[in-house]
Protein backbone atom coordinates (compact mmCIF):
# COMPACT_ATOMS: atom_id res chain seq x y z
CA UNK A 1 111.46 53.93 77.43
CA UNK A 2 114.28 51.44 78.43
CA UNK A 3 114.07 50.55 74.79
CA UNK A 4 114.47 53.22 73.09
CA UNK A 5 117.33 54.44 75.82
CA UNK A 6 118.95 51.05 74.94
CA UNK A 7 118.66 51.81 71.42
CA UNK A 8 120.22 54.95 71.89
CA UNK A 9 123.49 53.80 73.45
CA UNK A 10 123.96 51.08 71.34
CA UNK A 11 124.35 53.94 68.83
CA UNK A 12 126.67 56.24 71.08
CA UNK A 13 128.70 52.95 71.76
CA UNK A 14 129.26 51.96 68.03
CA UNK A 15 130.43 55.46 67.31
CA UNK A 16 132.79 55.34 70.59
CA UNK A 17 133.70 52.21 69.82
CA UNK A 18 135.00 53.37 66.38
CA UNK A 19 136.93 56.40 68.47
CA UNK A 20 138.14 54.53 71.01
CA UNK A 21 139.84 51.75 68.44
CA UNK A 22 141.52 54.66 66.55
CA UNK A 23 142.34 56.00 70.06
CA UNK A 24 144.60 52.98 70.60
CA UNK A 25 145.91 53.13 66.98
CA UNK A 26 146.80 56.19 67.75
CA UNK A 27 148.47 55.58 71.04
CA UNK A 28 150.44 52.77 69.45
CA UNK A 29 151.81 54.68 67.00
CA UNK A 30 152.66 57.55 69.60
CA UNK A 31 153.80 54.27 71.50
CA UNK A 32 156.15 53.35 68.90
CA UNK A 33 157.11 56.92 67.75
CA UNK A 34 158.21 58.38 71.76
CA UNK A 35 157.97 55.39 73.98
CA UNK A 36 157.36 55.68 77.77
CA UNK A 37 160.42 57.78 78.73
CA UNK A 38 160.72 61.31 78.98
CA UNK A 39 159.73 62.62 75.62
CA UNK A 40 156.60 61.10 75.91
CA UNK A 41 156.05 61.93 79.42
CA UNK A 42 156.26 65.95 78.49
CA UNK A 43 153.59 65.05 75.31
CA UNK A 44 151.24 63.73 78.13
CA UNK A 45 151.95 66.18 80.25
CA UNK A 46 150.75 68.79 77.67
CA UNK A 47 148.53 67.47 76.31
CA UNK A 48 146.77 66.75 80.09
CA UNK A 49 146.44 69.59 81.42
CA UNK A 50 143.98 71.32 78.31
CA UNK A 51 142.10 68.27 78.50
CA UNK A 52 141.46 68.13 82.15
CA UNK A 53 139.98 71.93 81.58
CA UNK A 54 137.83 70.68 79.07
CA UNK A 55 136.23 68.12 81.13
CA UNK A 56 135.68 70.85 83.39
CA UNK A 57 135.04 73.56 81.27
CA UNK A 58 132.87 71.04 78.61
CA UNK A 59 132.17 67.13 79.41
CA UNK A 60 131.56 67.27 82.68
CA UNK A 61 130.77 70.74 84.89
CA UNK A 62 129.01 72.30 81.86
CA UNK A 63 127.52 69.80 80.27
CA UNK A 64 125.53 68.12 83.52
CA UNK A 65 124.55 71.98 83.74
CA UNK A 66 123.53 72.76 80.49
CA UNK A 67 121.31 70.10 79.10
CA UNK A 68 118.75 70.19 82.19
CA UNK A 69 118.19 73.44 81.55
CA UNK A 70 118.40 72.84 77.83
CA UNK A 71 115.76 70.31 78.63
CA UNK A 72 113.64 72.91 80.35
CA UNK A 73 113.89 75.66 77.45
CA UNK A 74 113.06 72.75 74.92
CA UNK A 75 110.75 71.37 76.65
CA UNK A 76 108.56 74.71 75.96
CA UNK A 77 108.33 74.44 72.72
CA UNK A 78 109.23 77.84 71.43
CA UNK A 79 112.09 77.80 68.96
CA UNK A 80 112.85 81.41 68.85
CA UNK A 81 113.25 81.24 72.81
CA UNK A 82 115.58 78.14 72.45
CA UNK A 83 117.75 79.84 69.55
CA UNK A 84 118.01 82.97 72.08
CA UNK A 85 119.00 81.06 74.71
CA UNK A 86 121.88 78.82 72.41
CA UNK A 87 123.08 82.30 71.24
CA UNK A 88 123.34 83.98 74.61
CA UNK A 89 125.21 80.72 76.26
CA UNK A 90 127.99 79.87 73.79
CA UNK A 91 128.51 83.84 73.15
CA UNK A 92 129.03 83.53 77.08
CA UNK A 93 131.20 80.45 77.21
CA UNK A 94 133.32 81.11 74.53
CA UNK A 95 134.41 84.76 75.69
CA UNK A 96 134.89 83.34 78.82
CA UNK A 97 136.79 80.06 77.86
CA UNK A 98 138.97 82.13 75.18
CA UNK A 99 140.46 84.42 77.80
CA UNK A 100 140.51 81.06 80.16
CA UNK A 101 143.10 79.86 76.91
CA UNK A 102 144.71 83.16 76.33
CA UNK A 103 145.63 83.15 79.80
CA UNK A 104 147.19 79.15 79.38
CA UNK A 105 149.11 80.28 76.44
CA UNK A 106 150.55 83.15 77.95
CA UNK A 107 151.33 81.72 81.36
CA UNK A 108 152.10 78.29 80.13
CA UNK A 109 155.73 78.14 82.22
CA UNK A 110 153.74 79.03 84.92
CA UNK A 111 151.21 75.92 84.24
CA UNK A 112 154.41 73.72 83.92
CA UNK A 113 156.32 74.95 87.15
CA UNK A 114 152.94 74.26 89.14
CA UNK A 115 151.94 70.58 87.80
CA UNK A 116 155.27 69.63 86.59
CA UNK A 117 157.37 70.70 90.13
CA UNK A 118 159.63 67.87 89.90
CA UNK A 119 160.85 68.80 86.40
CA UNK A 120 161.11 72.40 87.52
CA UNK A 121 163.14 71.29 90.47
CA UNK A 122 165.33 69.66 88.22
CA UNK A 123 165.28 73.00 85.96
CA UNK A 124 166.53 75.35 88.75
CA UNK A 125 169.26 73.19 90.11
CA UNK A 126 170.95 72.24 86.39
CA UNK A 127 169.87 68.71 86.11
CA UNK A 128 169.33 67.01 82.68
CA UNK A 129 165.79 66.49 83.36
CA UNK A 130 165.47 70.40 83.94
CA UNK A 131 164.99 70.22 79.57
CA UNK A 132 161.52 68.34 79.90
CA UNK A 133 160.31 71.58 82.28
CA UNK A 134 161.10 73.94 78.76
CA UNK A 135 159.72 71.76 76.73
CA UNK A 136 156.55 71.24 78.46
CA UNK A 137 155.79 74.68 78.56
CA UNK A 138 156.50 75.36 74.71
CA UNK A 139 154.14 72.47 74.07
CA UNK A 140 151.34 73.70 76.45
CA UNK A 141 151.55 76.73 73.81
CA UNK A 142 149.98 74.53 71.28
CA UNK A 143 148.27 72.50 72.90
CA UNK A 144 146.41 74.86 75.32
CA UNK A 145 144.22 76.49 72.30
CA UNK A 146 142.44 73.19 71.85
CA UNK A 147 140.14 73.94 75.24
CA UNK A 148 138.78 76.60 73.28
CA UNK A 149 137.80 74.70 70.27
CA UNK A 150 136.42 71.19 71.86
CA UNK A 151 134.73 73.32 74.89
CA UNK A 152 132.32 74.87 71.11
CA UNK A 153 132.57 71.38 70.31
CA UNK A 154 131.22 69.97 73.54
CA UNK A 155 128.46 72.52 73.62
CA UNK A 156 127.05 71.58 70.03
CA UNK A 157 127.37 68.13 70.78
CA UNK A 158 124.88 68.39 73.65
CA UNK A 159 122.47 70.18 71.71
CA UNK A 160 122.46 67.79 69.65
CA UNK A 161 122.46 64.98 71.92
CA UNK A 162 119.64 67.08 73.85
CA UNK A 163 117.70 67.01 70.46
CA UNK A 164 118.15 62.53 70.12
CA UNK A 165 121.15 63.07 67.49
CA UNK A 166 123.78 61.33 69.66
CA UNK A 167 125.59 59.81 66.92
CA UNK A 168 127.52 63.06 65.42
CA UNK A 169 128.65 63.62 69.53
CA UNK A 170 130.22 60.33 70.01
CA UNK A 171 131.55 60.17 66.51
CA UNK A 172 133.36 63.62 66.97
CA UNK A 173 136.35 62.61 68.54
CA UNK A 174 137.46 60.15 65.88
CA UNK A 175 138.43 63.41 63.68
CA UNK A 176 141.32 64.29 66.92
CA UNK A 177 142.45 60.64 66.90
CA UNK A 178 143.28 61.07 63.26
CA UNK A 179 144.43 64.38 63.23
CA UNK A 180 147.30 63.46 65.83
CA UNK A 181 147.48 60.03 63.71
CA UNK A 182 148.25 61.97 60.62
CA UNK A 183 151.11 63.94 62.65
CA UNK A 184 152.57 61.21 64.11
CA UNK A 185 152.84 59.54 60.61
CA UNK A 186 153.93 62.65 58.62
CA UNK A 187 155.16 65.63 60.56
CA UNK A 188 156.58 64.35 64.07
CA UNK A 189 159.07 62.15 62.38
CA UNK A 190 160.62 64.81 60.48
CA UNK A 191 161.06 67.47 63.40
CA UNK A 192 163.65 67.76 65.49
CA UNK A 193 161.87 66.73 68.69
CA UNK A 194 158.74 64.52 67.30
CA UNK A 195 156.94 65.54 70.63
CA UNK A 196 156.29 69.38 69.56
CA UNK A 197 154.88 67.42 66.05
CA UNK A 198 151.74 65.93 67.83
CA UNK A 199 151.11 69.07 69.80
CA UNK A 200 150.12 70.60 66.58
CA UNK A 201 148.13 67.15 65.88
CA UNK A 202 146.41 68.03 68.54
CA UNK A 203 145.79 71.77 67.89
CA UNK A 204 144.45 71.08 63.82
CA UNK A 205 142.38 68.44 65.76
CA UNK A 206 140.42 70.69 67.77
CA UNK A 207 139.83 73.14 65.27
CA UNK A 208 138.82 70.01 62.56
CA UNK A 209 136.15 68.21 65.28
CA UNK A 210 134.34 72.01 65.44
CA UNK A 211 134.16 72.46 62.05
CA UNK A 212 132.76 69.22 61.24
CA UNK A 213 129.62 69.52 64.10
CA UNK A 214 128.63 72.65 62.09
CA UNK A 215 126.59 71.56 59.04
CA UNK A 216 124.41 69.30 61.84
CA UNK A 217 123.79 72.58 63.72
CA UNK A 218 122.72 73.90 60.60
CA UNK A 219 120.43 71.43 59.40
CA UNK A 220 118.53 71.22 63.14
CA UNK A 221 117.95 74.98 62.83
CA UNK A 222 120.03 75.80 66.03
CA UNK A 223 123.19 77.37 64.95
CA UNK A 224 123.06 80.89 66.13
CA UNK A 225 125.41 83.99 66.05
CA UNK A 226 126.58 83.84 69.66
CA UNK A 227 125.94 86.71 71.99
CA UNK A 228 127.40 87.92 75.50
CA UNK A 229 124.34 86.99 78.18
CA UNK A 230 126.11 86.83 81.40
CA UNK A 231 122.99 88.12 82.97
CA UNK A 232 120.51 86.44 81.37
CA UNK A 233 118.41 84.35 83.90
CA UNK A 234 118.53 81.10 81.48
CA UNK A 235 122.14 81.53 81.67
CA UNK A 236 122.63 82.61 85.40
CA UNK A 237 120.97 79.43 85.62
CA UNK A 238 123.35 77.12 84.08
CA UNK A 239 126.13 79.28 85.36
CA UNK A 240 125.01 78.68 89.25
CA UNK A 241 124.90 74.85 88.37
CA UNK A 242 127.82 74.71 86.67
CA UNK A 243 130.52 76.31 89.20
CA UNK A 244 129.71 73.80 91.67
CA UNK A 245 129.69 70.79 89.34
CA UNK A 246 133.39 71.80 88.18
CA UNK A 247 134.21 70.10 91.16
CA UNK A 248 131.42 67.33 91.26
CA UNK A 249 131.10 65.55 87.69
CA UNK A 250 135.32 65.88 87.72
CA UNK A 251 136.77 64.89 90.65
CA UNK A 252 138.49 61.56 88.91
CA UNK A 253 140.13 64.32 86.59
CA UNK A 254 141.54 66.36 89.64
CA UNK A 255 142.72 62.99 90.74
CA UNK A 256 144.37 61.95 87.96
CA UNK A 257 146.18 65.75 87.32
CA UNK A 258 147.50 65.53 91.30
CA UNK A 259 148.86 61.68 90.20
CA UNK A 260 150.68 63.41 87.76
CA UNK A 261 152.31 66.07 89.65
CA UNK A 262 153.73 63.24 92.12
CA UNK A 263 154.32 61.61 89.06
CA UNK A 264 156.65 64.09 88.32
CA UNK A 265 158.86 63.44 91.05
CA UNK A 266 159.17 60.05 90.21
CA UNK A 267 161.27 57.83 87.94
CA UNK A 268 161.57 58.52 84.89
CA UNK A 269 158.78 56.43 82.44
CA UNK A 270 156.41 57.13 85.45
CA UNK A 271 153.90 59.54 83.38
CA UNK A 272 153.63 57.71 80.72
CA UNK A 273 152.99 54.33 82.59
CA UNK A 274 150.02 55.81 83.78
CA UNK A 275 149.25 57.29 80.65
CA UNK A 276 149.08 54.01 78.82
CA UNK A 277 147.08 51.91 81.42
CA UNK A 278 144.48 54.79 82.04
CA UNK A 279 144.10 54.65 78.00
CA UNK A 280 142.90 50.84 77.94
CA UNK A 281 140.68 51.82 80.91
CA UNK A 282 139.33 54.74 79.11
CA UNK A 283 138.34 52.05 76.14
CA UNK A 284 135.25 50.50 78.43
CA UNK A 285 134.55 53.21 80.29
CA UNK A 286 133.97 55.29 77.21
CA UNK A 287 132.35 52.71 75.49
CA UNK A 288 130.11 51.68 78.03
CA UNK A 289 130.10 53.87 81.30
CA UNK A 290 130.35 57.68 79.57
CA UNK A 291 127.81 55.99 76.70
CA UNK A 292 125.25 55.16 79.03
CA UNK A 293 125.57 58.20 80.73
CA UNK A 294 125.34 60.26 78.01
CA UNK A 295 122.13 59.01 76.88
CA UNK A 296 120.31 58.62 80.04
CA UNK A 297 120.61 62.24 81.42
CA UNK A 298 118.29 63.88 78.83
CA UNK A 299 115.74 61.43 79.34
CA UNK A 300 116.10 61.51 83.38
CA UNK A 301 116.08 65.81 82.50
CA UNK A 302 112.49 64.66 80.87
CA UNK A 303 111.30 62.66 83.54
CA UNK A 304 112.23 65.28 86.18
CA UNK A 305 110.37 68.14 84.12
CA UNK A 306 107.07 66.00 83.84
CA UNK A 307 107.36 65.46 87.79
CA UNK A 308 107.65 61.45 86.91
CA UNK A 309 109.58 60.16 89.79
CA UNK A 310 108.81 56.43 89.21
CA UNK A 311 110.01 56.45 85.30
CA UNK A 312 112.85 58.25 87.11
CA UNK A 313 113.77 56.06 88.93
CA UNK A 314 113.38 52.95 86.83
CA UNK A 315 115.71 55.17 84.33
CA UNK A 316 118.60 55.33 87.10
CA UNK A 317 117.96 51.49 87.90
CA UNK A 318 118.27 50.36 84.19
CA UNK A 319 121.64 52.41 83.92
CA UNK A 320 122.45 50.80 86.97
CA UNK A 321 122.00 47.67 85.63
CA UNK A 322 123.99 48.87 82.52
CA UNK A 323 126.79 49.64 83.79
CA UNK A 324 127.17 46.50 86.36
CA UNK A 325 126.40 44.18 83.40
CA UNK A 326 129.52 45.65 80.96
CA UNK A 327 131.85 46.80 84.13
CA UNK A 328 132.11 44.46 86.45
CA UNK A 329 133.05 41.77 83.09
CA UNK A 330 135.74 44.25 81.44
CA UNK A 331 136.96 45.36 85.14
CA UNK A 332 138.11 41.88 85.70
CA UNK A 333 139.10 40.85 82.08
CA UNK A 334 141.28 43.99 82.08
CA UNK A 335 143.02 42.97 85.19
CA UNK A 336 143.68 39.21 84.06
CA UNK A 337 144.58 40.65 80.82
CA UNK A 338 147.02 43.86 81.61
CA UNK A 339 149.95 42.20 80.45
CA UNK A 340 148.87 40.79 77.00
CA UNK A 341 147.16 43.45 76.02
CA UNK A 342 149.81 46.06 76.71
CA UNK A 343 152.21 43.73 74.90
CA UNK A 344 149.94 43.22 71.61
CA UNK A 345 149.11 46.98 71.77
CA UNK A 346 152.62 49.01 72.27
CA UNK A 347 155.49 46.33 72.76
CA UNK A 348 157.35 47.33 69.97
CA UNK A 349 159.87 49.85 68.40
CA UNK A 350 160.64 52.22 71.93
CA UNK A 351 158.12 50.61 73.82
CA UNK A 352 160.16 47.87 75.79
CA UNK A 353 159.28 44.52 77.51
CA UNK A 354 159.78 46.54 80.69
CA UNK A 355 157.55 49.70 79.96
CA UNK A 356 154.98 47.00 79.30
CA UNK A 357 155.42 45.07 83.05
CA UNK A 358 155.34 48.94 84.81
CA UNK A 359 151.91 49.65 82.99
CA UNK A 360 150.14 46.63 83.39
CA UNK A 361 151.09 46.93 87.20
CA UNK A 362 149.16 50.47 87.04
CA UNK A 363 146.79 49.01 84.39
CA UNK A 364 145.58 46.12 87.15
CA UNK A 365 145.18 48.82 89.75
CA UNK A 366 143.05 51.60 87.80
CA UNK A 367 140.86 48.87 86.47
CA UNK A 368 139.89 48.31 90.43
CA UNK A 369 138.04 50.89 89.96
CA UNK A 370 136.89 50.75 86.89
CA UNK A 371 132.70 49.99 87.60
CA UNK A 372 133.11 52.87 90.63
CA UNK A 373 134.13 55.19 87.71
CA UNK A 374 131.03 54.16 85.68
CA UNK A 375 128.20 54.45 88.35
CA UNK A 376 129.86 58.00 89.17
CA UNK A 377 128.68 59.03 85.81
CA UNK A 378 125.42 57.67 86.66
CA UNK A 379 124.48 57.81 89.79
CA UNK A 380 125.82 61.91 89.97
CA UNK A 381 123.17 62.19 86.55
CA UNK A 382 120.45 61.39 89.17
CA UNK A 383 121.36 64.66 90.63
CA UNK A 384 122.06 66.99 87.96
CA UNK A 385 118.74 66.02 86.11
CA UNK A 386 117.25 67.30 88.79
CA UNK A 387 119.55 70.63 88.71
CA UNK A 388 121.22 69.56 92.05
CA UNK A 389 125.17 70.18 91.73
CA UNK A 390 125.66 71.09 95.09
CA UNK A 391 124.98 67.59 96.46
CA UNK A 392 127.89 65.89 94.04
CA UNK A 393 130.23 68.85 94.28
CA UNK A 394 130.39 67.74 98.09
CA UNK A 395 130.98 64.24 97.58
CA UNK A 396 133.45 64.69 95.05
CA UNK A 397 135.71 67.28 97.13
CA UNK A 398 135.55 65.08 99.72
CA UNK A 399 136.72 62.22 97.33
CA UNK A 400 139.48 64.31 96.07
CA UNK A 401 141.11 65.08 99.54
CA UNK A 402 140.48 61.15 100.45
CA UNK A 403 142.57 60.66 96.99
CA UNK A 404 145.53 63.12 98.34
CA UNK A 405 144.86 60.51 101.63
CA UNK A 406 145.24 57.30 99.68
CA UNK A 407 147.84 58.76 97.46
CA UNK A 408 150.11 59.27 100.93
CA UNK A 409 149.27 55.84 102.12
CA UNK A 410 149.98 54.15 98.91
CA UNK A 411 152.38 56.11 96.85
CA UNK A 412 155.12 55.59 99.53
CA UNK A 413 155.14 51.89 99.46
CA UNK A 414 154.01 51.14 95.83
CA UNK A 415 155.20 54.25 93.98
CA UNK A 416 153.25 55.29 90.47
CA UNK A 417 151.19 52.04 90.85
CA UNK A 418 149.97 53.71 94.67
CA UNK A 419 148.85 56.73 92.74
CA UNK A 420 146.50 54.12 90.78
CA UNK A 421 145.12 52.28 93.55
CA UNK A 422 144.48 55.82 95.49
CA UNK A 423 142.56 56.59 92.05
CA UNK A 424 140.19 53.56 92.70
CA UNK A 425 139.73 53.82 95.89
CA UNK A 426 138.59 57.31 95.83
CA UNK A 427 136.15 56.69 92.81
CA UNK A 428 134.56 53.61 95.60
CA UNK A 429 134.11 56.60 98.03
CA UNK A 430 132.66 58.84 95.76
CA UNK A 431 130.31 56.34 94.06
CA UNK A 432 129.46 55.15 97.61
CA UNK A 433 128.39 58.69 99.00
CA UNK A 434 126.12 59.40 95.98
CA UNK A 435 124.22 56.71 96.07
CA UNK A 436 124.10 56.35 99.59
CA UNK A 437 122.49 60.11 99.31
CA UNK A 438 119.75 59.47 96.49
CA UNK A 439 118.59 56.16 98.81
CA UNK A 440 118.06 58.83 101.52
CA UNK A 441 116.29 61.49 100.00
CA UNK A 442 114.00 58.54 98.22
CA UNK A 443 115.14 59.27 94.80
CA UNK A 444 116.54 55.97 93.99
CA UNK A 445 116.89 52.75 95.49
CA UNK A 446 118.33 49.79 93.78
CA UNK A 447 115.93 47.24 92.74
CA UNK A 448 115.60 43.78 94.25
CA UNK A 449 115.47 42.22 90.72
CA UNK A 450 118.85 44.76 89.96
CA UNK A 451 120.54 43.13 93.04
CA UNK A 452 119.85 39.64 91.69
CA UNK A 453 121.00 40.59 88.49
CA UNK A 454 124.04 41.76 89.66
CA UNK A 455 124.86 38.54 91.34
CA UNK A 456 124.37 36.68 88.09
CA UNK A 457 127.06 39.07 86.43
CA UNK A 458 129.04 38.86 89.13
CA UNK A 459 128.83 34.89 89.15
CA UNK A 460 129.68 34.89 85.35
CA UNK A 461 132.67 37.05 85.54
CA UNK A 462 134.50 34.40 88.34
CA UNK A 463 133.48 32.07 86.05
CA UNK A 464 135.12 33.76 82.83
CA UNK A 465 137.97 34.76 84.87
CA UNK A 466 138.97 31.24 85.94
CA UNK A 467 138.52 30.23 82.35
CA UNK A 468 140.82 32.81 80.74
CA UNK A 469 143.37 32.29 83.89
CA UNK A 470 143.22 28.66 82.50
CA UNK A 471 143.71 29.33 78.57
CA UNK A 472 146.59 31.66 79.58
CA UNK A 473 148.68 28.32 80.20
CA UNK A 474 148.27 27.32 76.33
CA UNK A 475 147.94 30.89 74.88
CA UNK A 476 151.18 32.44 76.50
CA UNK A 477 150.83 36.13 74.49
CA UNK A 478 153.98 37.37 76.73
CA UNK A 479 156.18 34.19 75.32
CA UNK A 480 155.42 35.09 71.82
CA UNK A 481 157.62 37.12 69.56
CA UNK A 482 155.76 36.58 66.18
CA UNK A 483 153.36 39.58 66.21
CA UNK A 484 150.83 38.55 64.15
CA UNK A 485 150.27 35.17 66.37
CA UNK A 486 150.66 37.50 70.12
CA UNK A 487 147.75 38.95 68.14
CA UNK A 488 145.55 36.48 67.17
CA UNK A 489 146.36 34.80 70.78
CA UNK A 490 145.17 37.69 71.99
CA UNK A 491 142.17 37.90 70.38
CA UNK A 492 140.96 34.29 71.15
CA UNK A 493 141.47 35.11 74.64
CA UNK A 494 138.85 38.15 74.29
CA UNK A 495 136.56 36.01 72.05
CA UNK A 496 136.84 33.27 74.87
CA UNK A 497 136.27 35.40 77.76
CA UNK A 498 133.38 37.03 76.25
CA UNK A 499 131.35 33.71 74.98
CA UNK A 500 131.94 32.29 78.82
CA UNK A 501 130.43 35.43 80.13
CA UNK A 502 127.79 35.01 77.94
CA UNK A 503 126.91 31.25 78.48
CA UNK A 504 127.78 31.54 82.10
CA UNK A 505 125.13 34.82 82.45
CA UNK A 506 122.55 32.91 81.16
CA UNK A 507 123.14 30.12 83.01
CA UNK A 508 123.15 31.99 85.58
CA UNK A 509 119.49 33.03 84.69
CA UNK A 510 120.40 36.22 82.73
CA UNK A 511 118.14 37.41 80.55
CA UNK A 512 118.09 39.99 77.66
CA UNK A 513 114.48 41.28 78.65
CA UNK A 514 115.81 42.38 82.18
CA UNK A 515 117.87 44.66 79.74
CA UNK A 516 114.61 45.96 78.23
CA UNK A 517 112.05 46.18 80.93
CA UNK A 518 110.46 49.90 82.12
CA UNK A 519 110.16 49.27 85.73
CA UNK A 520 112.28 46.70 87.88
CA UNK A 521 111.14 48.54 91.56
């Protein structure tokens, strides 16, 4: 089974891996087109908020909802039920998301005033930063409507994910990171304020990533004519696990949305700071963490429906293992490596030498945190494969108010860089309590052979750490103004780290079979 769940997210990673690398093409031309000062902090700021309500709304609350019971209907093997039960769910979520978006449209200045205060502070008393509260609530206009179309999206994509065609899913988003590529290149420049340009990038993007999911529906004999079943029990099902996962599965999303409304009040850069280092940590934990993820929870759905408890549990302990092997490695590569990266990646045109130094700051401090954020999406599948989103919904809220906590303690002394380390520090909390509650109700304890495993990573990493730390001193990226040698500096230092890691894993007595075996309890 470990296999064939490897095999599986090698394939979501290689598609995400293509996303995520046009993600950063796309942030460094956004980079060079806006900057980090305020225009760019109102294009994050609107372009936030819709896609914190799809993570609700799609990736996380609904989707750790839906495919269990997915599972269940599938499972049963009668087609005409499963079409019936496709048709009656989007028809449901789609009314109900569109008025969700109608509502966003319409109340956008409202939306603005309540996440943007500082701006609208600035607004009511006649200050020049007063224009960033009017534009961020024309550009929540456009932007807003894309919850409706990627919440579809999401939904087709687990089908298909539910039916072992996780490829199309993970490619998807590639088709948004060209969309707002396209507008950054041809219509942005040419507007008045280039901002309002990649809004619509973002709009034809949502409506493009649909579009293209449809033909696969078609050809797996699962795209239905959607119908309103609020009270159907299949539905009332996913519906009572889903209202207390919107909390659960998304807590690091509430997190980051509160960062930015202190953000707000901030100096001025602040938004997009965080912006740009949460981006680079996005890379791995899309690539690896959210791939992993993805691909396990179907089969741990399986396991749970067939009442096997020790595949089960060997399934959480090989994502386990997983994520520990590929986080803990980029976690500390990304901290050693903030400040060349940043500068290789957006360092030129209006991104400065300073805006680089302010994100790598943030950059050092969200990657903390980085392994906590994988294991969440883990360790929380454990539950919701089991149709348990009450346990995680607890953890995460309290999480979220320890995050308001941290964000007091450390946004006073350390400013947008506290707002970071709160980030991490709530995502150690929240990983902590989950697993701390599967160990107690016996669902899953971490194997001896994962702890040793573990260690070995952990062993390479110092290893590749001091290494890089030492090649830094010949391969100064930061005291290079030729671009095309920062870059190939750059790279060498990746390539470098990654072969150490390697070796030093081995060494270490890594090997590739502990990646591959069934049961490690």
């Amino acid at each position: 089974m470990s296999g064939r769940l490897l095999k599986s997210g090698i394939i979501v990673s290689v598609m995400t891996l293509i996303s995520r690398v046009l993600g950063l093409v796309r942030d460094v031309v956004v980079a060079g087109l806006l900057g980090a000062g305020g225009m760019a902090d109102v294009f994050f700021f609107a372009n936030k908020i819709p896609n914190f309500l799809r993570r609700l709304f799609a990736e996380g609350a609904f989707a750790q909802a839906f495919i269990p019971v997915l599972t269940e209907v599938e499972h049963g093997g009668d087609k005409a039920a499963l079409r019936l039960f496709l048709a009656r769910v989007s028809g449901t979520l789609g009314t109900l998301v569109l008025a969700v978006t109608v509502l966003g449209v319409i109340g956008s200045p409202i939306l603005a005033m309540l996440f943007g205060t500082g701006w609208f502070v600035d607004y009511l008393d006649g200050n020049p930063d007063g224009e960033k509260y009017l534009l961020s609530a024309l550009m929540l206009k456009i932007t807003f409507p894309y919850l409706f179309f990627i919440t579809l999206t999401a939904l087709s994509g687990a089908v298909l994910n539910t039916l072992n065609r996780f490829a199309v899913a993970a490619f998807t988003p590639v088709l948004l990171n060209v969309a707002i590529i396209v507008a950054a290149l041809y219509r942005a420049p040419y507007m008045d304020t280039p901002a309002v340009g990649l809004a619509w990038g973002v709009f034809a993007g949502g409506i493009i990533q649909l579009v293209f999911q449809i033909p696969y529906l078609v050809n797996a004999g699962v795209l239905v004519r959607p119908q309103w079943g609020w009270s159907d029990p299949k539905v009332t099902k996913v519906r009572r696990l889903m209202i207390p996962a919107l909390f659960g599965v998304s807590v690091s999303q509430i997190n980051l949305l509160f960062d930015t409304f202190i953000a707000s009040f901030l100096q001025d850069g602040a938004i997009s700071w965080l912006y740009y280092s949460d981006r680079l940590l996005e890379f791995p934990l899309g690539l690896f963490g959210i791939a992993i993820a993805t691909v396990i929870l179907p089969t741990l759905s399986r396991n749970h429906v067939a009442t096997d408890n020790t595949q089960f549990s060997a399934n959480m302990d090989w994502g386990v293992r997983m994520v520990c092997l590929l986080g803990i490695p980029a976690a500390a590569a990304l901290i050693v490596l903030a400040a060349p990266m940043l500068t290789v990646l957006f360092e030129r045109a209006e991104f400065s030498a300073n805006d680089t130094q302010m994100a790598a700051m943030s950059l050092m401090a969200y990657a903390s945190g980085l392994l906590f954020f994988m294991l969440i999406k883990v360790l929380a599948n454990g539950f919701f494969a089991r149709q348990d989103t009450k346990t995680p919904v607890r953890f995460g809220i309290t999480a979220m108010l320890a995050n308001m906590l941290f964000n007091v303690i450390f946004a006073i002394p350390y400013g947008y860089v506290g707002l970071a380390m709160a980030t991490a520090a709530s995502a150690l909390l929240n990983a902590g309590l989950l697993y701390r509650e599967l160990h107690r109700l016996g669902v899953y304890r971490i194997s001896r052979k994962t702890l040793v495993f573990i260690l070995q990573v952990m062993i390479a990493s110092v290893v590749m750490v001091a290494v890089l730390l030492l090649l830094m001193r010949w391969l100064p990226v930061l005291g290079v103004s030729n671009e095309p040698e920062r870059i190939m500096q750059l790279v060498a230092l990746i390539v470098c780290g990654a072969v150490t890691f390697g070796l030093m894993w081995l060494l270490a007595g890594g090997r590739v079979s502990t990646l591959m075996q069934r049961n490690s309890q």
